[in-house]
Every structure is written in C-alpha cells, then in structure tokens.
Protein backbone atom coordinates (compact mmCIF):
# COMPACT_ATOMS: atom_id res chain seq x y z
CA UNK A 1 -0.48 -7.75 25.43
CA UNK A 2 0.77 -4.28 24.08
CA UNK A 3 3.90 -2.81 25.16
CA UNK A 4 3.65 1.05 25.44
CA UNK A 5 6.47 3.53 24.33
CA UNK A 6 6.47 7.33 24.41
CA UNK A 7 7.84 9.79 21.58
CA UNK A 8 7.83 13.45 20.52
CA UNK A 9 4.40 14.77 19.30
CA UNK A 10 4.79 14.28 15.65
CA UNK A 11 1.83 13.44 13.22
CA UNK A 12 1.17 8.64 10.30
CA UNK A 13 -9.64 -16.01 -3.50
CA UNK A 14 -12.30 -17.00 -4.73
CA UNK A 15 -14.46 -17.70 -1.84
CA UNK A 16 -12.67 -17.16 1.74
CA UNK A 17 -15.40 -16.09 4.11
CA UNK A 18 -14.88 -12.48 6.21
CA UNK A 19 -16.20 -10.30 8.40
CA UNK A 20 -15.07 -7.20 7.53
CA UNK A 21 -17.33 -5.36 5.99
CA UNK A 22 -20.72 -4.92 6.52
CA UNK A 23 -23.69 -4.70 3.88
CA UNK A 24 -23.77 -1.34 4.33
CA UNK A 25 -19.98 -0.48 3.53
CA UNK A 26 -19.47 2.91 1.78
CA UNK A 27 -16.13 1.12 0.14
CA UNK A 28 -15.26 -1.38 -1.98
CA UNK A 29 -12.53 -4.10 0.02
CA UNK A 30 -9.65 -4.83 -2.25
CA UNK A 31 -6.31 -7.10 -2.14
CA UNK A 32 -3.33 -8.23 -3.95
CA UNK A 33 -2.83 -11.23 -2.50
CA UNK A 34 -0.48 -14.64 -3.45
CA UNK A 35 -2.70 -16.79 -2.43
CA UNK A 36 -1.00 -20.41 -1.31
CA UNK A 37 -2.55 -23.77 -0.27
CA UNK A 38 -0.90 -27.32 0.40
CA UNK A 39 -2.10 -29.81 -2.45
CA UNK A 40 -1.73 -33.46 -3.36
CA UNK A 41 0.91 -34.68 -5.19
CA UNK A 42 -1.20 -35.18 -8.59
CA UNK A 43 -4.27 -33.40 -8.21
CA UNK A 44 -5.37 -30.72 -9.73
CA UNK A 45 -4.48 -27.23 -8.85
CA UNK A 46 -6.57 -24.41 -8.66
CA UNK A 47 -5.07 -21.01 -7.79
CA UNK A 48 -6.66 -17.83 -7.22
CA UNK A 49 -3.61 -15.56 -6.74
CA UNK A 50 -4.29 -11.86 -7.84
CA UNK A 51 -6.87 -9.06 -7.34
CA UNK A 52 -9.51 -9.37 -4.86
CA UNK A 53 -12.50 -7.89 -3.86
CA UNK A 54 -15.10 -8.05 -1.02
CA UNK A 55 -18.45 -8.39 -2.02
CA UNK A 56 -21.68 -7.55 -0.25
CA UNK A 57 -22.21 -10.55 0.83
CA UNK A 58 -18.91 -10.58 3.09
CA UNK A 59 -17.36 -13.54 0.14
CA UNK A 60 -14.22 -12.71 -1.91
CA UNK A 61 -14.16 -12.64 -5.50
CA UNK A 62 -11.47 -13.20 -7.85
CA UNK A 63 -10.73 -10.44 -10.25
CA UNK A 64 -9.89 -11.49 -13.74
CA UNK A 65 -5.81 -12.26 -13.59
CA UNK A 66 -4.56 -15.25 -11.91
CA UNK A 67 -1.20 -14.03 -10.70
CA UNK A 68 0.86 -14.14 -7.50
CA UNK A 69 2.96 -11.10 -8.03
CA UNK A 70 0.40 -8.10 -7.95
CA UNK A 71 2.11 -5.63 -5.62
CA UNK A 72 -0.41 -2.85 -6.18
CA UNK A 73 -3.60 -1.31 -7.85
CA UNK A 74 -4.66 1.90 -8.89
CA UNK A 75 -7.99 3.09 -10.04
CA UNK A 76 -8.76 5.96 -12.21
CA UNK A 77 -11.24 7.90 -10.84
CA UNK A 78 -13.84 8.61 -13.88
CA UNK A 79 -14.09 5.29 -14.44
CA UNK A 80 -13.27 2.45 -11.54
CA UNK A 81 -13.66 -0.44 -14.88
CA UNK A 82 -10.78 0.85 -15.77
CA UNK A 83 -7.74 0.27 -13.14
CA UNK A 84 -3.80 -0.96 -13.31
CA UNK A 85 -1.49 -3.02 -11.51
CA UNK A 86 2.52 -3.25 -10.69
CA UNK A 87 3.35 -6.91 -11.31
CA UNK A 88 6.46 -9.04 -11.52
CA UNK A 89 5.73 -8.94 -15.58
CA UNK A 90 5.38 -5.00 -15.70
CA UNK A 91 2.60 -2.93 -15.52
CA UNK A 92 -1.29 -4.44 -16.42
CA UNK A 93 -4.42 -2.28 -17.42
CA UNK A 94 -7.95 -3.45 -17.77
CA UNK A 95 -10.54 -1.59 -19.53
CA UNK A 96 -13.42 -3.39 -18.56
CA UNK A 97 -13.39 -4.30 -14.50
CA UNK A 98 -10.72 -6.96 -14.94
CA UNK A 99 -12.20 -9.07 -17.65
CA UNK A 100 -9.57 -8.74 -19.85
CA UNK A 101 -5.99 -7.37 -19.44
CA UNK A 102 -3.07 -5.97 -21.30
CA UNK A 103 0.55 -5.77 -20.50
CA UNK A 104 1.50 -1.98 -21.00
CA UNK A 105 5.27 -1.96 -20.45
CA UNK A 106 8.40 -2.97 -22.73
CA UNK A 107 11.06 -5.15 -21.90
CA UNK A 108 13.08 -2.32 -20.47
CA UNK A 109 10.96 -1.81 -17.47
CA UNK A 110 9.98 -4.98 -15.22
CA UNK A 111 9.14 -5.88 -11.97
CA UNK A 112 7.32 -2.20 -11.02
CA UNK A 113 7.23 -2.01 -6.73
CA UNK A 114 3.93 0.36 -6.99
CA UNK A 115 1.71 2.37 -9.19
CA UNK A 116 -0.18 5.40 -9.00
CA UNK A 117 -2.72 7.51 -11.21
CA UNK A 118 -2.59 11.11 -10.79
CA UNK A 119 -6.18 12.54 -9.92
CA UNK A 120 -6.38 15.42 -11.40
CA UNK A 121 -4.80 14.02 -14.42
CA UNK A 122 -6.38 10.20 -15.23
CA UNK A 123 -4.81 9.52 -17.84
CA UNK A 124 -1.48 10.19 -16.60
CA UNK A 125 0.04 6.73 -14.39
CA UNK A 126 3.41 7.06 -12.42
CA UNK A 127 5.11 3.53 -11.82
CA UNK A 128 7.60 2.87 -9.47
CA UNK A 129 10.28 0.24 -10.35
CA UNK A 130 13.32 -1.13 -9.63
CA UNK A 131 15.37 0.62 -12.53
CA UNK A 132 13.32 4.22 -10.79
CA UNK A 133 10.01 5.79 -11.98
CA UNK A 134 8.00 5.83 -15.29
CA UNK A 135 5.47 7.82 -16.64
CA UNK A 136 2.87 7.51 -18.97
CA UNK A 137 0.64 9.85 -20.51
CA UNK A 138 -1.59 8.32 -22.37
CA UNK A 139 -3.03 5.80 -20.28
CA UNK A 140 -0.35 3.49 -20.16
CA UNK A 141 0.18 3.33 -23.88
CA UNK A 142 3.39 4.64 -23.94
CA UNK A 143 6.15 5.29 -21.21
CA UNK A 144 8.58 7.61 -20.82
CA UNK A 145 11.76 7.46 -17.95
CA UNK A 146 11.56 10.52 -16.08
CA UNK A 147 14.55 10.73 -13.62
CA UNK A 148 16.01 14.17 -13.78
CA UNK A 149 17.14 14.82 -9.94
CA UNK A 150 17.69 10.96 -9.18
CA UNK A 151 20.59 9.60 -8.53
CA UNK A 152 22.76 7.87 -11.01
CA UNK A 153 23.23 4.91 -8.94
CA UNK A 154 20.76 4.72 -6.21
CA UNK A 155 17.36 5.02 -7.52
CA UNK A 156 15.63 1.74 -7.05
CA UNK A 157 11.96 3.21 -6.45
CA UNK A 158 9.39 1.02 -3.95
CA UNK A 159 6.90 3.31 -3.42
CA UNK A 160 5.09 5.95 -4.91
CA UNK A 161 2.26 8.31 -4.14
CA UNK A 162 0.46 11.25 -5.63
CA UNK A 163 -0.90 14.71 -3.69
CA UNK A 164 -4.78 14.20 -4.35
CA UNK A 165 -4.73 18.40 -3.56
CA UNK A 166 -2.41 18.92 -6.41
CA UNK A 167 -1.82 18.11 -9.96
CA UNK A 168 1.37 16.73 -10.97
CA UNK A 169 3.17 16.66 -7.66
CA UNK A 170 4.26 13.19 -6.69
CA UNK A 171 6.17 11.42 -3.69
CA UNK A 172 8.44 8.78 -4.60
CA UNK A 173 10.22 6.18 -1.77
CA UNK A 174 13.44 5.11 -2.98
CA UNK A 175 16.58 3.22 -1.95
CA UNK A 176 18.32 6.91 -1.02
CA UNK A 177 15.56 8.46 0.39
CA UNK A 178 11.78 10.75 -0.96
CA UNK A 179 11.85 11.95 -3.50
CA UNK A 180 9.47 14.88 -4.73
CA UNK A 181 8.24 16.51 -8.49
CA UNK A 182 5.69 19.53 -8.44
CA UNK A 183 5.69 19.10 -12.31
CA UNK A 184 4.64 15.84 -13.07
CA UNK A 185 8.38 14.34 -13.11
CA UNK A 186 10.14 16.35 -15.41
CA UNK A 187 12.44 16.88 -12.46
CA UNK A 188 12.94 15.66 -9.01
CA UNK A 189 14.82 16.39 -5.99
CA UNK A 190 15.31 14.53 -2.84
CA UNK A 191 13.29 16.01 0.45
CA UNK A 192 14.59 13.25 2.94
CA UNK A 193 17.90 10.74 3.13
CA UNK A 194 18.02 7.06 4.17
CA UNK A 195 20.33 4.78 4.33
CA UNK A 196 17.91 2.49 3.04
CA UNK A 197 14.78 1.90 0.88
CA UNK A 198 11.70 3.60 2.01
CA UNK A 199 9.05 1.22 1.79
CA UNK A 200 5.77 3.26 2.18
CA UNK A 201 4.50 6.78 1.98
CA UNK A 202 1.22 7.91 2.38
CA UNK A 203 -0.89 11.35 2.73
CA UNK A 204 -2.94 12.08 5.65
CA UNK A 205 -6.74 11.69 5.03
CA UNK A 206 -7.52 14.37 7.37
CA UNK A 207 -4.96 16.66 6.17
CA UNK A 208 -3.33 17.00 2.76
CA UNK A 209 -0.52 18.89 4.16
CA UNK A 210 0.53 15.91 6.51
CA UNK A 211 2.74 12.93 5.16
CA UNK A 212 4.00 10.00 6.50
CA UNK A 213 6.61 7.29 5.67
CA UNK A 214 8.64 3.69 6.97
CA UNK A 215 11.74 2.70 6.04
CA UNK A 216 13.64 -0.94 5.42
CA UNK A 217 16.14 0.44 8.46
CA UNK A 218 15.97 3.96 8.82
CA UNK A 219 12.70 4.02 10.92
CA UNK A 220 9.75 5.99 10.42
CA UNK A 221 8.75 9.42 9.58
CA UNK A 222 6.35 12.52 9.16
CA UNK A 223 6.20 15.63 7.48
CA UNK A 224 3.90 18.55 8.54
CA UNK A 225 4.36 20.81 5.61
CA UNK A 226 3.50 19.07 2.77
CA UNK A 227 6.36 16.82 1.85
CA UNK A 228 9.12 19.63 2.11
CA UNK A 229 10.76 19.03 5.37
CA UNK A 230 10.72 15.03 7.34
CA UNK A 231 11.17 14.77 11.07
CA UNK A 232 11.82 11.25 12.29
CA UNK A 233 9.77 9.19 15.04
CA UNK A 234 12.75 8.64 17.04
CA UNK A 235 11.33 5.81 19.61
CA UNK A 236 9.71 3.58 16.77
CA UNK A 237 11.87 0.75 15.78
CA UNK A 238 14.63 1.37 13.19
CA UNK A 239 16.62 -2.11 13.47
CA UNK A 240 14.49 -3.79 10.38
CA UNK A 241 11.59 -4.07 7.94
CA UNK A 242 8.79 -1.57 8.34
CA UNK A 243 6.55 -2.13 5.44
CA UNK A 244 4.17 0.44 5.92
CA UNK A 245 2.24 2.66 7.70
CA UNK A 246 -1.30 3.71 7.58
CA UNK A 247 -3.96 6.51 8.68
CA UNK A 248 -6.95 5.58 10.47
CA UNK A 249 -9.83 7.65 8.12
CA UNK A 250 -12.37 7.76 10.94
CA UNK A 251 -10.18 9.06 14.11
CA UNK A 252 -7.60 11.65 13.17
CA UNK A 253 -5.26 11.06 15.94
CA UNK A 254 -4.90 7.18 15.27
CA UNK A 255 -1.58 5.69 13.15
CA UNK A 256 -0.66 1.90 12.33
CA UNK A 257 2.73 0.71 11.35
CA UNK A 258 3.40 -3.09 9.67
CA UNK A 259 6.55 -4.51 10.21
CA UNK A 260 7.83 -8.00 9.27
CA UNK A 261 10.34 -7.72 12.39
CA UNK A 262 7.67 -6.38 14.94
CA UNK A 263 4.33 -6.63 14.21
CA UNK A 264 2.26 -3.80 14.26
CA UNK A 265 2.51 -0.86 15.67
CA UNK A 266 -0.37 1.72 16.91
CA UNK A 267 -0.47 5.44 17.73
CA UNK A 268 -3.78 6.94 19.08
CA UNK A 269 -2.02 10.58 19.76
CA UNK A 270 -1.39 11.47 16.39
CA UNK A 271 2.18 9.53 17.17
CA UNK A 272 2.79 10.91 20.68
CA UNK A 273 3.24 7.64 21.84
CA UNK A 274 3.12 4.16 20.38
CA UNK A 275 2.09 0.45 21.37
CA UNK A 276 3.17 -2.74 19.79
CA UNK A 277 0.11 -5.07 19.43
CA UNK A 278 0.37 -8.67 18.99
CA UNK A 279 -2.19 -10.51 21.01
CA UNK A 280 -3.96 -12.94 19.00
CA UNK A 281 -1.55 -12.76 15.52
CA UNK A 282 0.70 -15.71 14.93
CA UNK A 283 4.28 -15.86 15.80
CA UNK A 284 6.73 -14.66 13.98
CA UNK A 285 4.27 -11.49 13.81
CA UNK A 286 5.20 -11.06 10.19
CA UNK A 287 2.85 -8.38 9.69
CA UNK A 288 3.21 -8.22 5.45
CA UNK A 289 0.36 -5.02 4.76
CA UNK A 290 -1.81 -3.43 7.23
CA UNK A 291 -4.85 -0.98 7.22
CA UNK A 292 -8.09 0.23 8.48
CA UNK A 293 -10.91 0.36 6.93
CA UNK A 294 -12.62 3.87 6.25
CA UNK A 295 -16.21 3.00 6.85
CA UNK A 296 -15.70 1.16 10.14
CA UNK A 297 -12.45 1.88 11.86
CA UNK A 298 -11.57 -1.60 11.57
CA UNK A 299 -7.63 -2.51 11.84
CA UNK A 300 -6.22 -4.90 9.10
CA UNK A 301 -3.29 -6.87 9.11
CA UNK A 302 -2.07 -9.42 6.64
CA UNK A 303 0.40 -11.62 8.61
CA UNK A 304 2.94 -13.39 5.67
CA UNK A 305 1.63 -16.42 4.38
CA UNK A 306 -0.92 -17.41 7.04
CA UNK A 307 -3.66 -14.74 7.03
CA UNK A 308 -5.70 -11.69 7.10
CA UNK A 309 -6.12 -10.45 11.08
CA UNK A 310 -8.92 -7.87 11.51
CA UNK A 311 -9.28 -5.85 14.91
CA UNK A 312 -12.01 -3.83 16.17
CA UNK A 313 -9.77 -2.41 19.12
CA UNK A 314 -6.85 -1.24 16.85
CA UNK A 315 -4.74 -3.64 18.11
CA UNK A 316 -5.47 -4.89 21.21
CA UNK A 317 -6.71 -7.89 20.47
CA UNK A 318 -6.99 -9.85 16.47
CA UNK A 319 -8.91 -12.30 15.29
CA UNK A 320 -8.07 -14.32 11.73
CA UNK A 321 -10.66 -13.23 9.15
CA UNK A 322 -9.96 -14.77 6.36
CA UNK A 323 -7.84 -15.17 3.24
CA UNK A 324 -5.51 -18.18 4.64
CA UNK A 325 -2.30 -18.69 3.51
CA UNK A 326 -1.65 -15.70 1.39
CA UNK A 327 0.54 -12.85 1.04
CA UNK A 328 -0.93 -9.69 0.96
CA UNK A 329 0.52 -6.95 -0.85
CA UNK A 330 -1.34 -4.07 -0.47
CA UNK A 331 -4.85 -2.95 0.39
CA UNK A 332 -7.44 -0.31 -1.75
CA UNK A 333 -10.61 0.96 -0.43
CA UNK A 334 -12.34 2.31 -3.10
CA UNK A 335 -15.94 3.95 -2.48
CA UNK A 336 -18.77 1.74 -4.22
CA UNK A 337 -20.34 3.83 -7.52
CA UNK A 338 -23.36 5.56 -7.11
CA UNK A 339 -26.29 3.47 -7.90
C-alpha cells in the first residue's frame, strides 16, 4: 500500500538470474554489491563480492575483483575498459575491463565514500573520502588534497558528483553540508548547511541546471539554478537515513528516494507530492541503493542484505529480482559501445 503526502512544487554474482533488462537494452546494468550467503562449517567458500554486470542474456557476471567493499564506479568516457572504484582499500583502476587492477592511492587516503571522473576532462578523477576530497590528474597516478574552502574540522566527504555541462565544476556531499568548485577544486565553498552528512547528490537528466540531494537527518533537497541556491522538501522525512535519491531518465516529472528508515519514496510531480511504497519489499524496508533504469523506466531497489526489488509501477508494487543476500552500493547504467 502507498501512503500519499503533499509538498511544495519543487524539482529529484556470478550467476543470479534477473529480469531487468531486456535483450534489447541501450545500457549496460552495473552493481557494487557485498554479496553474502550462509555456508557449511568446512566447506569451501566461494564469494563473488564486487563489480557486477548484466549481460544480454539477463545472467550476472562477475567483474575481475573479488571484494565486498566497492562503494562506487566510474567510467571514463573514451574508453569504458578503463574504469575506477572507491573501496575500503582506496581507490582501484583497471585498464583493461577489470582483468587486472591496481591500487592508485597512498596510505594517507583510505576508505574513499565515492568517485567521479570529470567528462570533459578523463583523465582527471575526484574521490570523495573520509579525510575530504582528492584529485588526480593523471589518471589516478598521482593525488593531490584539494580542500581550500572546507572546513578544518568537518569535512568528511560521502558523495561526490561532477556537472556533465561543465568542465571542472564539481558537487561534493559532506558531513557540513554541498559543497561546490567551478575550477576543478582549487577552491571550494559551501552552497547548502546540514547538520549532518549528505549522502547523495545527483544532476537532473532532463535538465543540467536542476540538482538534487538526501541527507543522513537533514531531509532532502533541490536546487533549480544549478547548484547555487538549495530549497528543502519540507514534507519528506528528515528523522533518519536517506541514502539517496534518483531521477527517472524516461519521465521527467518522476523522483525516487532510498531510505534505510523508510523505504522508498516516489514523486511523479516533479516532487509536488510524494508516496512511500513498500508493498511487496521485506520488512524492515531497508532500502540500501535505488534506481531506474534509463531504457525501461524500471524502479530498482536494493533492500540491505536480502535483495534486489525491481518495479514496473514505480513503486506500487515489487517483486525480488535477483542478487540475494547482498548489499548493494550503488548502481551505473552505462550505454553499451557501438558495435
């Protein structure tokens, strides 16, 4: 059943079988997932923790590393062989489709939240961590901490996102609040206050200009003019734990919000009004990562350690669809290369 509230107009493995996608998908389906199973007491164990992808034939495949603490992936877009990760160990680049992989980070910055490569710039990779933000130049070679405009004591970075309309002009989602640089991070300055982390920011696929964003505890939010300015959903829940938020690609006027407190969320008014929508997911409704998928519409939600939920309502009703017993960190749709 989905419970209806009203707001001000505001524009936001291996082998597990799936149904997602369809043999005719325009995108490439992938996951970082921890992927757990119960085992015997002296058998072997097999894990397939990591990156994921959907293939055509609706299977999962394993990509390369075996490890439970990928939190994200980015691509860079002249060459989708070559792509990085934000894992418990530091940051990861592979040069080859996830064959092989290198660890690009020092000692001095662990445990990165999120990762992102700029554009218009490839060979330029922003990585959000718990110490704040890092930048490389060269491809991950070499890193360099770029904090001017960050607090002192306060900067603990989760999230970070670049403008695909604009080179060097990044939103970052830390512990005090966004955080914006229009010069590829040789200075920052905060656009928006929390009391707590922001968990998730993302850029309107229908509108460059539009932003949204979720906090641990400071509820959710949009901005209208490109970052600059943040005006708060005031009826969506602020009490705890909204992990992120997503754009539906094919309907304009259609937002989804994850949250391991309540579920998910939907708007289908461009956040006019939104629904809470839990029939079929497992309780708790610890909705971990959730998204829609560009080709089809199709609502995703990973719930914490059982499952991936798909819906082809956006929310009404869910349905498991794969991918048991995992965490989900985040989702990437990445459009399949030109053959």
């Amino acid at each position: 059943m989905c419970l209806s509230k009203t707001i001000p107009s505001l524009v936001a493995l291996a082998t597990f079988s799936i149904t997602c996608l369809s043999q005719t998908s325009k995108h490439d389906f992938y996951v970082c997932a921890a992927v757990n199973k119960n085992y015997v007491i002296g058998s072997k164990i097999v894990t397939t923790s990591g990156l994921h992808r959907n293939d055509e034939s609706g299977k999962w495949e394993h990509i390369g590393i075996n490890d439970p603490s990928i939190f994200a992936v980015s691509f860079d877009p002249r060459n989708r062989k070559v792509f990085y990760t934000a894992t418990l160990n530091g940051a990861l680049r592979t040069l080859d489709g996830g064959k092989s992989w290198r660890i690009m980070t020092s000692w001095d910055i662990t445990e990165p939240k999120d990762i992102c490569v700029d554009p218009h710039a490839p060979d330029t990779v922003y990585l959000a961590h718990p110490g704040g933000i890092a930048v490389s130049k060269d491809q991950g070679m070499t890193w360099l901490r770029l904090e001017k405009g960050l607090p002192n004591r306060g900067k603990y970075t989760q999230t970070i996102e670049a403008d695909r309309a604009r080179k060097g002009r990044i939103l970052a989602g830390c512990e005090t609040g966004i955080y914006l640089t229009q010069n590829g991070a040789r200075s920052w300055r905060r656009v928006l206050a929390t009391n707590e982390t922001v968990n998730d920011i993302q850029q309107s696929p229908h509108n460059p200009q539009t932003w949204v964003a979720v906090t641990q505890s400071s509820g959710a939010w949009a901005s209208r003019d490109n970052g600059q300015s943040w005006i708060p959903f005031p009826d969506v829940p602020s009490g705890a734990a909204l992990y992120n938020i997503t754009f539906d690609p094919t309907n304009p006027k259609r937002l989804a919000i994850g949250s391991y407190t309540y579920g998910v969320l939907t708007s289908e008014d461009k956040g006019e009004t939104w629904t809470t929508c839990n029939e079929g997911l497992p309780t708790p409704h610890r909705v971990w990562r959730i998204g829609v998928h560009p080709d089809t519409g199709r609502l995703l939600a990973s719930v914490y350690q059982n499952a991936l939920f798909a819906s082809d309502n956006f929310g009404r009703t869910w349905s498991q669809a794969g991918l048991e017993g995992s965490a989900i960190n985040s989702f990437v749709f990445l459009p399949k290369e030109r053959k």
